[in-house]
Each structure stands twice: as structure tokens, then as C-alpha cells.
N, C-alpha and C. Protein backbone atom coordinates (compact mmCIF):
# COMPACT_ATOMS: atom_id res chain seq x y z
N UNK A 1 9.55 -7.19 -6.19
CA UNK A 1 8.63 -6.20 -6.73
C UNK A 1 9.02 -4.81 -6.21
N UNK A 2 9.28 -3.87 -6.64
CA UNK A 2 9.26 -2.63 -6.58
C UNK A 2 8.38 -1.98 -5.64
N UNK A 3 8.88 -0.98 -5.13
CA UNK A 3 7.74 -0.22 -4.12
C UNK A 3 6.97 0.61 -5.05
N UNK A 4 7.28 0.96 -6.21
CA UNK A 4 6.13 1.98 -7.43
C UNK A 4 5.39 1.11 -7.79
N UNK A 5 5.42 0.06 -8.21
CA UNK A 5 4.19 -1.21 -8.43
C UNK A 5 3.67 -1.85 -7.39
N UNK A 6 4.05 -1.78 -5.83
CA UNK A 6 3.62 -2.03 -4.91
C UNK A 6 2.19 -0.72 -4.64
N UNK A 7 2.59 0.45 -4.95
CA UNK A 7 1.57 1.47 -4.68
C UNK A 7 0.43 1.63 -5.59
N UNK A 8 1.12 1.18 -6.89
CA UNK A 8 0.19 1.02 -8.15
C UNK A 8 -1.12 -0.18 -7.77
N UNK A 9 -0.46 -0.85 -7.23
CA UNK A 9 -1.83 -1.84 -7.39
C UNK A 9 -2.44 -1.94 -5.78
N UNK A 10 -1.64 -1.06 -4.75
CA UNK A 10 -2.66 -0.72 -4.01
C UNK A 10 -3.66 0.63 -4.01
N UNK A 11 -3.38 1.69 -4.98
CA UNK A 11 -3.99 2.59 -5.75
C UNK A 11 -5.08 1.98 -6.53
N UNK A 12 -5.04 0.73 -7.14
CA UNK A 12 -6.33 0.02 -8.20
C UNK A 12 -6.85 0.01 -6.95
N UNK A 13 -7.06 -0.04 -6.15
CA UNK A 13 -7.95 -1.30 -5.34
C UNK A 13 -8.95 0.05 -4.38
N UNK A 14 -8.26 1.12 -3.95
CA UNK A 14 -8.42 2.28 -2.98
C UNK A 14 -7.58 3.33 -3.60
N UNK A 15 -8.24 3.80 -4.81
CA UNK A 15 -7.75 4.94 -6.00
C UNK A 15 -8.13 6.10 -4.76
N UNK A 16 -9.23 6.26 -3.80
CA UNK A 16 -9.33 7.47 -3.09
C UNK A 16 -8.51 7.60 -1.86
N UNK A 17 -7.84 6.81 -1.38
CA UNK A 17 -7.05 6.89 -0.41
C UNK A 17 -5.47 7.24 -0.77
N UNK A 18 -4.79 8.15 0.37
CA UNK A 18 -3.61 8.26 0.25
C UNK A 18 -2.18 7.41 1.10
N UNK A 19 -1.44 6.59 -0.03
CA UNK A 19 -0.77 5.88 0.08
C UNK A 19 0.82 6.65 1.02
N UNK A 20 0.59 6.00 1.75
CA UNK A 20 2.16 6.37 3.10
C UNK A 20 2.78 4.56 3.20
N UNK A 21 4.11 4.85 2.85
CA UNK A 21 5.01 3.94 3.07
C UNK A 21 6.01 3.75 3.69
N UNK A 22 6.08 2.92 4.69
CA UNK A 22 6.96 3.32 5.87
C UNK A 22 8.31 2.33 5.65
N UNK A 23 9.28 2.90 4.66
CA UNK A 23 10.33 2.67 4.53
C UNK A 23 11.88 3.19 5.30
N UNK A 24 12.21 2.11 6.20
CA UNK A 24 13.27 2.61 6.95
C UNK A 24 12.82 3.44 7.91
N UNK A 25 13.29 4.45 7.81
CA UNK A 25 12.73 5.62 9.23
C UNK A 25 12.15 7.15 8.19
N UNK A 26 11.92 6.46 7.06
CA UNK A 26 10.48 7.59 6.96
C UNK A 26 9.56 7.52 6.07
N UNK A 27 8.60 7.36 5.96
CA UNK A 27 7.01 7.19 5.38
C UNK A 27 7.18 7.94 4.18
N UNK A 28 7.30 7.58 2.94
CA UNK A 28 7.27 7.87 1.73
C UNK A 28 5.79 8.19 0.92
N UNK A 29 5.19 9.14 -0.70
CA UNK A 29 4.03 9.01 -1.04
C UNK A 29 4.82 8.56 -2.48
N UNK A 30 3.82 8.56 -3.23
CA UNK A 30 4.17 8.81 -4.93
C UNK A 30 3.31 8.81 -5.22
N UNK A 31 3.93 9.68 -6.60
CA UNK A 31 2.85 10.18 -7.97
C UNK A 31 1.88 11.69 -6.92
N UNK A 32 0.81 11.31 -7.55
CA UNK A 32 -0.03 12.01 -7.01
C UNK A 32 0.01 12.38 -5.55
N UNK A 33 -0.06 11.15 -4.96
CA UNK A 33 -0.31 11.71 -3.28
C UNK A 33 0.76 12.13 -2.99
N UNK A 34 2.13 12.03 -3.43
CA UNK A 34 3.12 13.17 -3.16
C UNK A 34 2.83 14.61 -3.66
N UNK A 35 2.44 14.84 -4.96
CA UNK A 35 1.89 16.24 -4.88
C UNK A 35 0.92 16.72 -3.67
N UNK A 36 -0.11 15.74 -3.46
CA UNK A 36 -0.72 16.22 -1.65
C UNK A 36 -0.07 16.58 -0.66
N UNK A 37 0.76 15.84 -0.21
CA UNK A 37 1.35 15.94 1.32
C UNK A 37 2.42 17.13 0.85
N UNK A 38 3.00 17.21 -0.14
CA UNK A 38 3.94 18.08 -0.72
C UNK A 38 3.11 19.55 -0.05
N UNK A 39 2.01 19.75 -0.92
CA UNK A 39 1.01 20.78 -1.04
C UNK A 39 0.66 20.71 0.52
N UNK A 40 -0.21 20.15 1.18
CA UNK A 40 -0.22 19.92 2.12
C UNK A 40 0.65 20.71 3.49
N UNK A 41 1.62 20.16 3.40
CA UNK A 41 2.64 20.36 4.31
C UNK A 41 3.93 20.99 3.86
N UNK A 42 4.03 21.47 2.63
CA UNK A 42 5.13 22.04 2.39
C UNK A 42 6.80 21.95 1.92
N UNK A 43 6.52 20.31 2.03
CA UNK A 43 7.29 19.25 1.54
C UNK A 43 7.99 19.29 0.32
N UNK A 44 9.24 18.84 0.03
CA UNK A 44 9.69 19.13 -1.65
C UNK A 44 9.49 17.79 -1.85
N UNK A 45 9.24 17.92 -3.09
CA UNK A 45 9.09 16.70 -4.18
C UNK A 45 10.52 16.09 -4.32
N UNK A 46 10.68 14.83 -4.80
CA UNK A 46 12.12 14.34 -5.52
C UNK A 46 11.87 13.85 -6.25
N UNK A 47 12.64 13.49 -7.65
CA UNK A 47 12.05 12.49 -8.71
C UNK A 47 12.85 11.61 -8.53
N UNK A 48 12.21 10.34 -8.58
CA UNK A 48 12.85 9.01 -8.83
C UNK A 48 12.53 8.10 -10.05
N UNK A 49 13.25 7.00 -10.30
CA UNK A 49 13.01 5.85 -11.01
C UNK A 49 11.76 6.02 -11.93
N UNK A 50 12.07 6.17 -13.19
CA UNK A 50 10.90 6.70 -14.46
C UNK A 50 9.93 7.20 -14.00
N UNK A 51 10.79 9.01 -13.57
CA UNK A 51 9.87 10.32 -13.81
C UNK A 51 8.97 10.06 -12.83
N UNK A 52 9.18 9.21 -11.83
CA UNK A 52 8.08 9.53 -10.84
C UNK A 52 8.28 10.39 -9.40
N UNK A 53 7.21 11.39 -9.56
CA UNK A 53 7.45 11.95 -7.67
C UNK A 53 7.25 11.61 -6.50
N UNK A 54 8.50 11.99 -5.84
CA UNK A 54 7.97 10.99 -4.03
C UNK A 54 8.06 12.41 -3.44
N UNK A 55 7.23 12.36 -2.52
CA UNK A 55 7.51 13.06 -1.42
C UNK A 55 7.76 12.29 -0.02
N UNK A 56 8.74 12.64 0.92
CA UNK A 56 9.13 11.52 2.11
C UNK A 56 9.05 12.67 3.47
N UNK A 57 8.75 11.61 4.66
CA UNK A 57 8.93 12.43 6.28
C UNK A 57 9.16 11.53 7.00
N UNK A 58 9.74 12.28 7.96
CA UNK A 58 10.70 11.35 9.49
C UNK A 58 9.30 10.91 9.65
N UNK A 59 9.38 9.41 10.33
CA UNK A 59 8.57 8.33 11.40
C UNK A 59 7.91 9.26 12.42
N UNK A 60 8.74 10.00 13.16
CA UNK A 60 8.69 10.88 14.12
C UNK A 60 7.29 11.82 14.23
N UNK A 61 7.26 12.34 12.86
CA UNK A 61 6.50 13.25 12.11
C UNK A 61 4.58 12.51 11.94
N UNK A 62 4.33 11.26 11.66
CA UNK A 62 3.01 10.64 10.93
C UNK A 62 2.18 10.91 12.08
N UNK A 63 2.05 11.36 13.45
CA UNK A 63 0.94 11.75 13.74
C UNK A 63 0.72 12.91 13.17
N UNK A 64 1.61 14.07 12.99
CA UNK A 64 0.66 14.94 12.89
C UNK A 64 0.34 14.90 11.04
N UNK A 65 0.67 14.38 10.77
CA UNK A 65 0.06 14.10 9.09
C UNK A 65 -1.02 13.48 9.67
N UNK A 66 -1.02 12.25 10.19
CA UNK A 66 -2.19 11.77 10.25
C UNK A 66 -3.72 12.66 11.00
N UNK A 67 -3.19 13.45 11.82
CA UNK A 67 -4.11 14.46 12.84
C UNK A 67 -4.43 15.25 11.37
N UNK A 68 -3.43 16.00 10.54
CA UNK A 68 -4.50 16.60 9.30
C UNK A 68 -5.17 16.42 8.58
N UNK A 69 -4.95 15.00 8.07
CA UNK A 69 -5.48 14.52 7.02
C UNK A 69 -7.17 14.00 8.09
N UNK A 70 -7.47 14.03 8.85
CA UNK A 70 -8.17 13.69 9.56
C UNK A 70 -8.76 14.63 9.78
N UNK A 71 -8.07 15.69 10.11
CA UNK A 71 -9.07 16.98 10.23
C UNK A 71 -9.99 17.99 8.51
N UNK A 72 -8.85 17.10 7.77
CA UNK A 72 -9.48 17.70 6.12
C UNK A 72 -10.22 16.64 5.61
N UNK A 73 -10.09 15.56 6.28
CA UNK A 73 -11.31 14.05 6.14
C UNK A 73 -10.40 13.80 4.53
N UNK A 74 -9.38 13.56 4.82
CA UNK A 74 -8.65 12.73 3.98
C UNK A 74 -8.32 11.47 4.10
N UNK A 75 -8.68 10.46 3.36
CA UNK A 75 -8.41 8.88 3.61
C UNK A 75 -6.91 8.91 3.30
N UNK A 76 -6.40 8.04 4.17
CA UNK A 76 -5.33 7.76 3.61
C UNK A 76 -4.75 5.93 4.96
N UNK A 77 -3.84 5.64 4.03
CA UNK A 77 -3.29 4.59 4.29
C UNK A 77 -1.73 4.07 4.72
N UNK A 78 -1.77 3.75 5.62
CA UNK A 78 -0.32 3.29 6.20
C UNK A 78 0.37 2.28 6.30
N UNK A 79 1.70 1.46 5.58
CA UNK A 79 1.87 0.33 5.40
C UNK A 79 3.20 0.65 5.43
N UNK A 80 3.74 -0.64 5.94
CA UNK A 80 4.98 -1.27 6.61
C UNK A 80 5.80 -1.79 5.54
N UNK A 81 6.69 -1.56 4.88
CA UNK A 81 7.28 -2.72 3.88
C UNK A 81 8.15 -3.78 4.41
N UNK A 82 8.34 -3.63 6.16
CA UNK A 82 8.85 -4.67 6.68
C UNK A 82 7.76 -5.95 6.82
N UNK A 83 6.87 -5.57 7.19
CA UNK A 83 5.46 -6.64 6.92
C UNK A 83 4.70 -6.93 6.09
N UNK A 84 5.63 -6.73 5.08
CA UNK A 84 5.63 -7.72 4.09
C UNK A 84 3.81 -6.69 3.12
N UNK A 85 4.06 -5.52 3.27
CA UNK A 85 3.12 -4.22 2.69
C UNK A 85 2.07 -4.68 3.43
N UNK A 86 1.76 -5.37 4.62
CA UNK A 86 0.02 -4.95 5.02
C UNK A 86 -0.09 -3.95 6.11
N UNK A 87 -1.50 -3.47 5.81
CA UNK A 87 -1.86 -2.28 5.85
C UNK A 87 -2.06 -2.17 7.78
N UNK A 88 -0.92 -1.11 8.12
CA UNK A 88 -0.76 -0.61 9.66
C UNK A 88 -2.24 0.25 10.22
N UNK A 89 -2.58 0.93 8.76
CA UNK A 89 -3.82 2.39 10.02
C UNK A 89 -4.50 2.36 8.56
């Protein structure tokens, strides 16, 4: 299964939360919540695989995403695709 249909149907479930995917050594968004963190933090967009936008950041980096999104009371969500997508924070 794809990581864009992996986000899709964790988007059905928690449409208000923002999806972070921790692929390799850096936490990926799409679609929408890449326009956030993009906006957010200043981040460029990339397009991938049918027209969709990711925005990506070093491992290094997710506290202080996480410290903002916390301070703007933004939900958001953190998942491992080594564990098999369940949910880290």
C-alpha cells in the first residue's frame, strides 16, 4: 500500500489532525497538511506521484514542530512506517 493511501484513510478517521510520517530520517506531510507546515515553517512544497504535495523535515527537527503546533493548539499526528504506520505521539 502506498504511503498517499496510507494518509488518506488515516485522514477519514482524524480529518482534524495533522498527519507527520516518519520515513527514513525525515517526517513527511501531504496534500493539505503540507500546505500547513509549508506555511507554517517556511518549508517548500514538492510534487509527487498524481499531483500531490509533500512537504518533508530532518528527524532532528519534530520537536520543535511539535513545540508549535502545540503552542497554536494544532492536533497533529506522528507515525512510524517502520511500525508497521501505528501511531508514535
Amino acid at each position: 500500500m502506498k504511503v498517499v493511501n496510507i494518509v488518506k484513510a488515516i485522514k477519514q478517521i482524524h480529518p482534524e489532525y495533522i498527519v507527520l510520517i516518519k520515513i527514513g530520517k525525515f517526517y513527511y506531510s501531504y496534500s493539505k497538511d503540507a500546505y500547513i507546515v509549508s506555511y507554517i515553517f517556511n518549508y517548500k512544497l514538492k510534487i509527487v506521484e498524481e499531483n500531490i504535495r509533500v512537504c518533508a523535515f530532518p528527524v532532528f527537527i519534530l520537536n520543535k514542530i511539535m513545540a508549535k503546533f502545540e503552542e497554536n493548539k494544532i492536533n497533529y499526528i506522528v507515525i512510524d512506517r517502520r511500525n508497521n504506520y501505528e501511531v508514535d505521539e
